[in-house]
Each structure stands twice: as C-alpha cells, then as structure tokens.
Protein backbone atom coordinates (compact mmCIF):
# COMPACT_ATOMS: atom_id res chain seq x y z
CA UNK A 1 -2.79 25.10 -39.33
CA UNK A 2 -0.15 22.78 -37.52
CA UNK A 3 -0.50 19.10 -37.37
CA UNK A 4 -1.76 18.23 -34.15
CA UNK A 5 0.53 15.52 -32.62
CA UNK A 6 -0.30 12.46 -31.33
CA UNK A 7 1.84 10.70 -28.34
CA UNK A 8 1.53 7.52 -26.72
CA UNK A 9 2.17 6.77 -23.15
CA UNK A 10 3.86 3.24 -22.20
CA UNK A 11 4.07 3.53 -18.59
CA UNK A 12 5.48 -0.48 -17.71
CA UNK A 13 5.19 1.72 -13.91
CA UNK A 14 2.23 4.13 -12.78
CA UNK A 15 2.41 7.08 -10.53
CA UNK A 16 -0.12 10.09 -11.12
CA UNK A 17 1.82 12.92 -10.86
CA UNK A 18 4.35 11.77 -13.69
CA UNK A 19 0.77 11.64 -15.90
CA UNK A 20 -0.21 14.74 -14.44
CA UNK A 21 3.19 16.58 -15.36
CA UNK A 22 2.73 15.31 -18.64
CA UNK A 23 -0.71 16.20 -19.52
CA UNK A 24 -0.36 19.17 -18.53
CA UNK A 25 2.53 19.90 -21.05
CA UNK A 26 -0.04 18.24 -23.69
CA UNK A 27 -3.02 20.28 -23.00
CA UNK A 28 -0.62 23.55 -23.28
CA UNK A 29 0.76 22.59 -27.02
CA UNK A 30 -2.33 20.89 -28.32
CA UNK A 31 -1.23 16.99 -28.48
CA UNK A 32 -3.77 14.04 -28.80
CA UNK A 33 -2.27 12.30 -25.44
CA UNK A 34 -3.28 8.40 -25.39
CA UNK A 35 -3.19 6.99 -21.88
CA UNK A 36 -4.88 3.70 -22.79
CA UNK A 37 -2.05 1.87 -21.45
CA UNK A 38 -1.88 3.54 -18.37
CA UNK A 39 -4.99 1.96 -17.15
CA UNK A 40 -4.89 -1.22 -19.22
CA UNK A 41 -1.68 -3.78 -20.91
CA UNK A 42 -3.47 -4.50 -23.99
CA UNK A 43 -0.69 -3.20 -26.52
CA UNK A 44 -1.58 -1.75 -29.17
CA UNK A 45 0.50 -3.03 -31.81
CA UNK A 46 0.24 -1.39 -35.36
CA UNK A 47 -0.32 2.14 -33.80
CA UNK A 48 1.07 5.34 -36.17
CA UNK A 49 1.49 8.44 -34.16
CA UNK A 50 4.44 11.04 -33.60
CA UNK A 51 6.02 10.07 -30.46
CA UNK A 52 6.22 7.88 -27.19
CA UNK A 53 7.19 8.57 -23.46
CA UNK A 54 7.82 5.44 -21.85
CA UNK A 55 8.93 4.09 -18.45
CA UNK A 56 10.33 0.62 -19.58
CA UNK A 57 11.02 -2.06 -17.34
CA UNK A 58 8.54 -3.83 -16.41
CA UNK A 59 8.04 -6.51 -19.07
CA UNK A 60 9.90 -7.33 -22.81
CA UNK A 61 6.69 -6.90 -24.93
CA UNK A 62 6.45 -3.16 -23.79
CA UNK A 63 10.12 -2.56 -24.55
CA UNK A 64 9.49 -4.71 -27.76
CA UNK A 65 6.62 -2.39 -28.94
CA UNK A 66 8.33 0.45 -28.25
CA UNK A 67 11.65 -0.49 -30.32
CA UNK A 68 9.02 -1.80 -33.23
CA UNK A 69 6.99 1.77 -33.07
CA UNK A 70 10.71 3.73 -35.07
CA UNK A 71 9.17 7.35 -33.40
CA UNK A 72 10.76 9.90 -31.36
CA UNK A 73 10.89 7.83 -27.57
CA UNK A 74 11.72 9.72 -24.21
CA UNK A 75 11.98 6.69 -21.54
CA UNK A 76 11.37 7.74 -17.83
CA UNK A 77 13.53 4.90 -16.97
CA UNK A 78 17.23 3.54 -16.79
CA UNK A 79 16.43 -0.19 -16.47
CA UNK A 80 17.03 -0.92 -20.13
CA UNK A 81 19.95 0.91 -21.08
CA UNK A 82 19.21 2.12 -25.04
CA UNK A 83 21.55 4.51 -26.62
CA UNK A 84 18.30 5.28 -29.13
CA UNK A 85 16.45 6.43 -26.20
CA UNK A 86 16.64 10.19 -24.70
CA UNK A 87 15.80 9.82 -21.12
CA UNK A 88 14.47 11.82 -18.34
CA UNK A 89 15.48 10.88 -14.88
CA UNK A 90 15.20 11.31 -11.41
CA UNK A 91 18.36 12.97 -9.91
CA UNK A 92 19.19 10.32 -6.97
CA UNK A 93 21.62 11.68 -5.79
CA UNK A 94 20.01 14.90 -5.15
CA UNK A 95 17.44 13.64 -3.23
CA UNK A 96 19.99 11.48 -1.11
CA UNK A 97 21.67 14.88 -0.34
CA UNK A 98 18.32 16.41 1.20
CA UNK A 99 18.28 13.64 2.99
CA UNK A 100 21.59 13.94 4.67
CA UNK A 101 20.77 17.43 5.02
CA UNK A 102 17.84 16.90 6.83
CA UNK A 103 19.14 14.44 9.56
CA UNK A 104 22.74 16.36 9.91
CA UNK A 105 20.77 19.55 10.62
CA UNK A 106 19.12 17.52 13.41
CA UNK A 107 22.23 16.54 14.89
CA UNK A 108 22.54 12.97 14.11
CA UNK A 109 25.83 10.83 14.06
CA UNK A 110 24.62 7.23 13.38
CA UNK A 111 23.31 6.83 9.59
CA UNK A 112 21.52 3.81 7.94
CA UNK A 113 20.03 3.10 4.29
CA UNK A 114 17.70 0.46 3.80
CA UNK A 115 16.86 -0.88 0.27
CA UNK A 116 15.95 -4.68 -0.95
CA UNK A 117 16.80 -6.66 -3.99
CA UNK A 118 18.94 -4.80 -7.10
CA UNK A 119 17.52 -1.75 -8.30
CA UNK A 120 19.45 0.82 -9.84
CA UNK A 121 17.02 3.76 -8.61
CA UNK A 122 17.84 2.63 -5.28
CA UNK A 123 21.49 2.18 -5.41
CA UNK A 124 21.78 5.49 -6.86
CA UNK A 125 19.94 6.90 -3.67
CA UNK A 126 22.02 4.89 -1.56
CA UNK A 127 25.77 5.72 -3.20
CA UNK A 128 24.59 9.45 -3.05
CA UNK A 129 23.31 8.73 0.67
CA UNK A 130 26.62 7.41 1.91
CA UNK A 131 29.25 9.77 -0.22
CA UNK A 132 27.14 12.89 1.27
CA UNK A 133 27.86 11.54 4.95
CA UNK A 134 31.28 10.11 4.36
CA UNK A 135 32.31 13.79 3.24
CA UNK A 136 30.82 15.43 6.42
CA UNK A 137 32.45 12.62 8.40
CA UNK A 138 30.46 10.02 8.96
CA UNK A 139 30.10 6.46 8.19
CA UNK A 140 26.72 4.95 7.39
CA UNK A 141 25.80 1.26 7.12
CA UNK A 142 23.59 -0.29 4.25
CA UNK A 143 20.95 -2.62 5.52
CA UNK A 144 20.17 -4.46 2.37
CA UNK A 145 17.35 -7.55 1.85
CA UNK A 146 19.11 -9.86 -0.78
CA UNK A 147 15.96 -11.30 -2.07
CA UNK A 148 12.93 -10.09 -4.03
CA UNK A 149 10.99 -7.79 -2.36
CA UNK A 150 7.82 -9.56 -3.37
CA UNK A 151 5.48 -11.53 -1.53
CA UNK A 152 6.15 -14.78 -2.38
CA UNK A 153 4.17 -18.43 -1.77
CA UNK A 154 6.29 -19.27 0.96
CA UNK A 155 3.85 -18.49 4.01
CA UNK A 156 6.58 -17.89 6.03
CA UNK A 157 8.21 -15.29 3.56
CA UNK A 158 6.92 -11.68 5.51
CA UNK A 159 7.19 -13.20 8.71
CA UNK A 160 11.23 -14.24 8.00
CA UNK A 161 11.68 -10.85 6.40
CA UNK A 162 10.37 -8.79 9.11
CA UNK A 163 12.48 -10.30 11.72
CA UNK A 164 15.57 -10.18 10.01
CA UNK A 165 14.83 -6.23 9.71
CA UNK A 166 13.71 -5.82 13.66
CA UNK A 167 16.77 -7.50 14.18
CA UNK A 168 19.33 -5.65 11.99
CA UNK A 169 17.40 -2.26 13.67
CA UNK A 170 18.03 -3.54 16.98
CA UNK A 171 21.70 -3.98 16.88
CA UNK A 172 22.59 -0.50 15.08
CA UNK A 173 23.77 2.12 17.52
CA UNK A 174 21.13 4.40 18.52
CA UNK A 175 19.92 7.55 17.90
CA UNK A 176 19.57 6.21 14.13
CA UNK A 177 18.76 8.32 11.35
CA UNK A 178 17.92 5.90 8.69
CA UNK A 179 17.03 6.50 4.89
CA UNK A 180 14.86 4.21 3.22
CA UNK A 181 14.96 3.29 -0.25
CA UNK A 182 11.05 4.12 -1.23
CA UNK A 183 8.19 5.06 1.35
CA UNK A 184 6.92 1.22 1.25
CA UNK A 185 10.49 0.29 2.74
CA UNK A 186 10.15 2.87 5.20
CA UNK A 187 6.51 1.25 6.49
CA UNK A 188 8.67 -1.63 6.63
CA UNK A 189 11.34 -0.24 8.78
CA UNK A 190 8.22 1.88 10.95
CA UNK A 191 6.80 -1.63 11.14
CA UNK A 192 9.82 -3.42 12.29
CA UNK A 193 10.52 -0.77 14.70
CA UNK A 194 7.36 -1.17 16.39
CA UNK A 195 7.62 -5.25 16.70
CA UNK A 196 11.36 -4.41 18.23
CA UNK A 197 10.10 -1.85 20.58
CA UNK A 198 12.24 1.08 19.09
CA UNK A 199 10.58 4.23 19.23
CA UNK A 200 10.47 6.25 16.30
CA UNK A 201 11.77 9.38 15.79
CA UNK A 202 13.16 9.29 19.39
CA UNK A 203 15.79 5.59 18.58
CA UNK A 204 15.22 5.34 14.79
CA UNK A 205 14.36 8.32 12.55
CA UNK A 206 12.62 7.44 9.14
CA UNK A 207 12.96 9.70 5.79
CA UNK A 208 11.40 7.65 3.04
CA UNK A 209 11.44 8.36 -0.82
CA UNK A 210 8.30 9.57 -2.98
CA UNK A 211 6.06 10.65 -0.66
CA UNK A 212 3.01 9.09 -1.74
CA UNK A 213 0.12 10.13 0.46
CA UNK A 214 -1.19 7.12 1.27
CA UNK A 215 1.54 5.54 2.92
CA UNK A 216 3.01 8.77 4.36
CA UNK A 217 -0.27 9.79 6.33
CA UNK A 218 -2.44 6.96 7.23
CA UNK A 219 -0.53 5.27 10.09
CA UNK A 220 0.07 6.15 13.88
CA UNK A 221 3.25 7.74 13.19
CA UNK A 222 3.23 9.83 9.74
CA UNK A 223 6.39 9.44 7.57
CA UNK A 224 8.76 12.03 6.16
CA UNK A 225 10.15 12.01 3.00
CA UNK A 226 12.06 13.35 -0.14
CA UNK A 227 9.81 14.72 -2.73
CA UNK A 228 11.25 13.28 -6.05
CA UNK A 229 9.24 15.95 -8.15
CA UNK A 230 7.48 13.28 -10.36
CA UNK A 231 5.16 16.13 -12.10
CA UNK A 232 8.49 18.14 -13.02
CA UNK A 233 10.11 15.00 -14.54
CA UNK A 234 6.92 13.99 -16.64
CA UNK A 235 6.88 17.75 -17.47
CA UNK A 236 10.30 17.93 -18.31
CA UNK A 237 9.83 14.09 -20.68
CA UNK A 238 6.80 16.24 -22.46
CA UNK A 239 8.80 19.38 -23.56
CA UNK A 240 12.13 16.85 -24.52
CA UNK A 241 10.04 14.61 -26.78
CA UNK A 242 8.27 17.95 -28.15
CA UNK A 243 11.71 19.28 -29.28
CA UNK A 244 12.71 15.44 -30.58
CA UNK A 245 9.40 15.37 -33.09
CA UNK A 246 10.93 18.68 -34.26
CA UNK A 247 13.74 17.20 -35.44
CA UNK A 248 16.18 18.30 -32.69
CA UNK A 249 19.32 15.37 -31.37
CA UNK A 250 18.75 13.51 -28.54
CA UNK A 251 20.89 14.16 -25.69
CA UNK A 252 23.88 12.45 -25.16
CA UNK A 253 23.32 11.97 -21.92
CA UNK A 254 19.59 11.94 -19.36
CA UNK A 255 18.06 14.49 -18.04
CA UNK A 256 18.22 14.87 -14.80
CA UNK A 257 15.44 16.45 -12.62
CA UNK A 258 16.24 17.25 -8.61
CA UNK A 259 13.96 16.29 -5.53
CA UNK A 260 11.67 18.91 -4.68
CA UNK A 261 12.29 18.77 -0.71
CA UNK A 262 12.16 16.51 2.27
CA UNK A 263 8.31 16.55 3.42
CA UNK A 264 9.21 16.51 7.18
CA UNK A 265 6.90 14.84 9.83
CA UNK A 266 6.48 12.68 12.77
CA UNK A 267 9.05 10.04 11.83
CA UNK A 268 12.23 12.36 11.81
CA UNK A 269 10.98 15.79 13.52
CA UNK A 270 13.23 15.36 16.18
CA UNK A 271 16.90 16.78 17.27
CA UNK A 272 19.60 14.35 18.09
CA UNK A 273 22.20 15.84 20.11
CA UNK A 274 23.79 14.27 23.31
CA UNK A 275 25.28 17.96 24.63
CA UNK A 276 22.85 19.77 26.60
CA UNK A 277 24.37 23.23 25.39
CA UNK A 278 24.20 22.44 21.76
CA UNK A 279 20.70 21.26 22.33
CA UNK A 280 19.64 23.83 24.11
CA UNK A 281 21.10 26.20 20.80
CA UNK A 282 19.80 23.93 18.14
CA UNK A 283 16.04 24.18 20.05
CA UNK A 284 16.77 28.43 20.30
CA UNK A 285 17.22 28.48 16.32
CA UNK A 286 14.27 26.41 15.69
CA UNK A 287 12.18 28.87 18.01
CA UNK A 288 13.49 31.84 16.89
CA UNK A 289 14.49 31.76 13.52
CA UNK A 290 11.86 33.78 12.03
CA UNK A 291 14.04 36.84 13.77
CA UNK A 292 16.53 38.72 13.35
CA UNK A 293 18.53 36.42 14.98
CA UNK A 294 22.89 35.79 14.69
CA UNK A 295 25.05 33.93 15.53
CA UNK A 296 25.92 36.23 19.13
CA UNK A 297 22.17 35.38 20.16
CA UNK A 298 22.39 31.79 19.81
CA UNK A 299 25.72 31.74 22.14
CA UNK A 300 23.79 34.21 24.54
CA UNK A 301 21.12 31.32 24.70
CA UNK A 302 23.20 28.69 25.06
CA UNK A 303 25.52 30.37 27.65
CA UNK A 304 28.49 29.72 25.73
CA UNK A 305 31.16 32.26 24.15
CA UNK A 306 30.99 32.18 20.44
CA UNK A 307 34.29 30.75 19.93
CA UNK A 308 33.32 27.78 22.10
CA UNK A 309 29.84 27.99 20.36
CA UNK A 310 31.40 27.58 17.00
CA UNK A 311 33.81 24.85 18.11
CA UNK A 312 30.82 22.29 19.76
CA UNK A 313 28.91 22.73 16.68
CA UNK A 314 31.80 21.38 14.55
CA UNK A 315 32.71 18.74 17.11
CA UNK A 316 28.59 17.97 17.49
CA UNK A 317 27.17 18.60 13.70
CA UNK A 318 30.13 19.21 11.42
CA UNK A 319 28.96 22.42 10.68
CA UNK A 320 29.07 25.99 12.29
CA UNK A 321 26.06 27.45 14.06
CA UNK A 322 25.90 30.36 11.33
CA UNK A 323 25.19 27.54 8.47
CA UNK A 324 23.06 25.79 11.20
CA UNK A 325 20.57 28.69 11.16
CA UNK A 326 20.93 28.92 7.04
CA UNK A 327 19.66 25.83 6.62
CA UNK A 328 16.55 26.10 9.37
CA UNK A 329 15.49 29.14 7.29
CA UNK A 330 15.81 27.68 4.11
CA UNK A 331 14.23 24.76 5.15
CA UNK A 332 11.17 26.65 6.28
CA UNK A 333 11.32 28.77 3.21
CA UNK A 334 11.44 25.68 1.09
CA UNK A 335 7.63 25.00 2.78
CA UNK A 336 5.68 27.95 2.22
CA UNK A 337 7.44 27.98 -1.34
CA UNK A 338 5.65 24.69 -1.78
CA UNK A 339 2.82 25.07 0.44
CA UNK A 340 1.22 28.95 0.33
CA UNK A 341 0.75 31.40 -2.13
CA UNK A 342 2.64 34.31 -0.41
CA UNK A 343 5.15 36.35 -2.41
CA UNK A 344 8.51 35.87 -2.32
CA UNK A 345 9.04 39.01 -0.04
CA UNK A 346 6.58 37.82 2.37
CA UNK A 347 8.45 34.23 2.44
CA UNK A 348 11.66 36.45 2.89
CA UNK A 349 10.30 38.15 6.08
CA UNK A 350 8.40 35.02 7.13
CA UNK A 351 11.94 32.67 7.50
CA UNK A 352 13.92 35.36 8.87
CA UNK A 353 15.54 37.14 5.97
CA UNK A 354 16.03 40.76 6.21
CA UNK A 355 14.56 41.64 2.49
CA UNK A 356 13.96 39.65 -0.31
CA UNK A 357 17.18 40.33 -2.01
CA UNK A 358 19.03 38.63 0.45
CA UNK A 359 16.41 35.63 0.38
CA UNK A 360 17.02 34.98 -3.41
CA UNK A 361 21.02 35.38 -3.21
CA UNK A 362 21.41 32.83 -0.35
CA UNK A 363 18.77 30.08 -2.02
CA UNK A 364 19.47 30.62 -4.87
CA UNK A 365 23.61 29.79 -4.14
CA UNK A 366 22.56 26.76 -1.88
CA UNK A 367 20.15 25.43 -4.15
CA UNK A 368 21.61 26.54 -7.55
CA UNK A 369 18.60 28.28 -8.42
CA UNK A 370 16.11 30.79 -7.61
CA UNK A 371 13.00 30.56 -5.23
CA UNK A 372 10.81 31.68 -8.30
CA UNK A 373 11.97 29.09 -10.38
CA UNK A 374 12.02 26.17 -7.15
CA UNK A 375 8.45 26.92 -6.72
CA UNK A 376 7.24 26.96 -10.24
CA UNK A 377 9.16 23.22 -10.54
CA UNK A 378 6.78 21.89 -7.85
CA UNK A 379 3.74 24.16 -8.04
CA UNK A 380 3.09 25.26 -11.26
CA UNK A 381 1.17 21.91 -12.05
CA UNK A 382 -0.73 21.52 -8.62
C-alpha cells in the first residue's frame, strides 16, 4: 500500500479558493493536508512531513520555517525570489489583456491603471495593462499612491488619500476606462468617484482584479472584474508538488496559470463611442449576436456601406466590425462556459455559432485552448 503523504500549507496570504483548488487535488490522491496555519500563525517548528505549498511574503519566520523544513516547496508567490523554490503563479499579464479586451470592445479611447505602494503582482498587471493598449494605439496613464496602502495612525491618512484620488479622477479625460490593481482599489476608485461626482460606468468605468464577492456585489454600483482563477492555480501548486515528492526537477522557470474571464457588471457595462453610426452598430451586435448575423447586417443597421463600416471601426475601436462581433460571442460564450451546465453545442448555438465545430476552432485560436478544457480550469472545482 502507498505511503500516504503528508503536506503542509504556509499561506503568509489567505484566499479560499486557492485552499479549495488545493484540497481538492488532496482529497483526489489521498494526502494528509494540514491547514493549521491557514487559520492560525503558530508555526510549527520541528514538523516532518513530505512537502509544503507556500505563499511567502508576509513575514521572515514563515519564509524561515519553510527554508529550515529541506522538503519538496511549491511557493504561490514571487515576493521572495528562491531559485530552490518551484513556483506557481498568476499570469498578470493575461489578465491585464482581458482587461484591455474588455474596455476596447466597448469602444473606449482614454485608459487608466490604478495601483498603490510597490508590489510586483501589481506592476505585472499594470506593464501588461499598458503594452496591450500601446499596441492597439493607445496611451494609458498610471495613477499610482506612493505610500503604503495601509491605514496608518495619522487620522488624517484616508481622508488625504481619498482626495488625492478624486482629484487625479477628475482631471483625466473622460469617458475613462480605468483598471484597478485589486477589487479593494477599485472600491477606492468607485468611492472617489462618487465624492467627485463622476458617474460610473457612464465618466469612469471600473474593472477590478480578483473578484471577491464581497466587495464586487455589496455596494450601489456592483464591480466588474478579471477572474484570476485562484482554484486552478492552487490546483495546479497541488499536482506540481505531487510530481516534486516523486522525485521529478523543479522547473526552471514558474508556472503560470491565466485569468479565467472578466466578470462584467454595473461598473463597466457600458459602450463608449462618440459616433452615432458606430454606436448605433456596436448596440446592433450586442442585440443580435446570438444570430446569424455578418458583417453586411451590421452595415445595413448602421446605414453605412461596408467599406465605410470597416473604416469607422478602425478609426473608432482599432479593430474591424467582423472581430468586433468575434469577441461579443466569445465573450458571451466565455459566461455560460462558466456559469451553466449546457453542452458545448448548445453554447455554440446559444452565442451565435453555426455548429459546434466552428465554436471550438475560433476559441480555441483566440484563447489558445479549447472550450472543454477553459471550462474544466474554472468549473471543475466549483
């Protein structure tokens, strides 16, 4: 009979669905899985077991421990760079793309990101943020808070910070489509918004990052955001660290793991486009992509030829209505992937695809794989 294994957790930062991800990867190969730490810092020096999956960061003595333990370490984390270390990260970049993708497809030409104090997680979202509009075009400014985002003693600490945001938000041309770092900055920059008087979606749209529940539903205006696919990357930390206590190399370099999607609602549903004509076709695909609709139809409905069609859409969205009306569908496939149990043939049918052949072959060359294997990343665990 096989050894059963026994892993420890050293989570230095907490978020359910990475422990969810990774339990469920323990209760399908039989590990012992202590989470004492998870719920409580008492270290527990001395401990023998067969491996650890850590998120490091948050204090020396964990990082301490987990150098002292000499077992086979996956580390969710990039904060304390350790060639000994395999890691499994969150791919950034990725979900800076969706983002871009999101408010281009809505017609926006003014970008912002918004992040505070050093963080590498948060650079990394804002680099990808800015390289994915610069290519289509764009410039986008980077609102950044220089000091800890912490409360501090200083009474007057919140107060001076959430000025100095109304303010920045005030002054940058308008419509704004603006990224925030994590979903807490975005109920900063909602926040803000509302003591400046901006309306949001209609001056400032808001995409956060995480989508924790809490902060995306319970206000007046519900925030979007990029699903980082925690449960896939604790999943993913699980099956590494398996293959590590069985002797395999750690990789060279991390893992990465893509966002899942951008969760849209209130704070971004909303199209941004001054020309009446291009607004009037942008509304037509949303309304109508479910059918059999082309690109003839959409000039039809806007009253346009398709040449001059084509032509306003590059001038208006940097992209040409037939890609406009890819992305609508995929984005809608994207949600019942996520969201319903329908097959894949009824998902075809149900975003406008003509069979499910052609469904698979145009997801799976946007997203670089197929919608079987997109949902099973973000459902398989739910």
């Amino acid at each position: 009979m096989r050894k059963q294994k026994h892993v420890l957790l050293v989570l230095g930062w907490y978020d359910y669905r990475l422990h969810k991800g990774i339990a469920e990867y323990a209760q399908e190969h039989g590990w012992h899985l202590s989470a004492n730490l998870a719920r409580e810092r008492v270290i527990p020096w001395g401990w023998q077991g067969d491996g650890v999956l850590a998120w490091l960061g948050a204090g020396d003595d964990l990082a301490e421990f987990v150098e002292s333990v000499r077992r086979p370490t996956v580390d969710f984390s990039l904060r304390r760079p350790n060639p000994r270390f395999a890691r499994v990260l969150q791919d950034h970049a990725h979900a800076a793309r969706l983002v871009a993708d999101h408010f281009l497809t809505r017609g926006f030409k003014h970008f912002a990101f918004f992040s505070d104090a050093e963080n590498w997680s948060f650079d990394e979202r804002g680099r990808g943020f800015v390289a994915v509009l610069k290519k289509a075009g764009h410039e986008c400014a980077w609102i950044k808070w220089h000091e800890s985002a912490t409360f501090r003693s200083g009474r007057g600490e919140w107060t001076k910070r959430r000025a100095w945001l109304a303010a920045q938000l005030k002054r940058s041309p308008k419509p704004l489509a603006l990224f925030a770092a994590n979903d807490h900055l975005a109920t900063d920059v909602l926040e803000s918004c509302d003591a400046a008087g901006l309306r949001v979606p209609e001056q400032v749209a808001i995409v956060g990052a995480g989508d924790y529940l809490l902060a995306a539903d319970a206000m007046r205006t519900p925030l979007s955001s990029v699903d980082i696919n925690l449960e896939e990357q604790g999943y993913e930390g699980a099956a590494l660290l398996d293959r590590l206590m069985r002797g395999a190399r750690p990789p060279c370099e991390p893992l990465r793991i893509p966002a899942a999607r951008v969760v849209t609602r209130k704070s971004s549903d909303i199209l941004a486009v001054n020309e009446p004509r291009v607004g009037k076709a942008l509304r037509f695909i949303r309304e109508r992509f479910r059918e059999p609709i082309g690109v003839e139809d959409v000039a039809r409905a806007a009253a346009m030829s398709r040449r001059a069609l084509h032509q306003a859409f590059l001038d208006h969205l940097g992209r040409a209505p037939g890609e406009q009306i890819r992305n609508v569908r995929l984005e809608h496939a994207k949600k019942l992937l996520a969201e319903t149990n329908h097959k894949i043939a009824a998902i075809a049918g149900l975003s406008g695809y003509q069979s499910a052949n052609s469904f698979c072959v145009t997801f799976t060359k946007a997203e670089g794989f197929s919608p079987a294997a997109f949902r099973k990343s973000i459902r398989h665990r739910a």
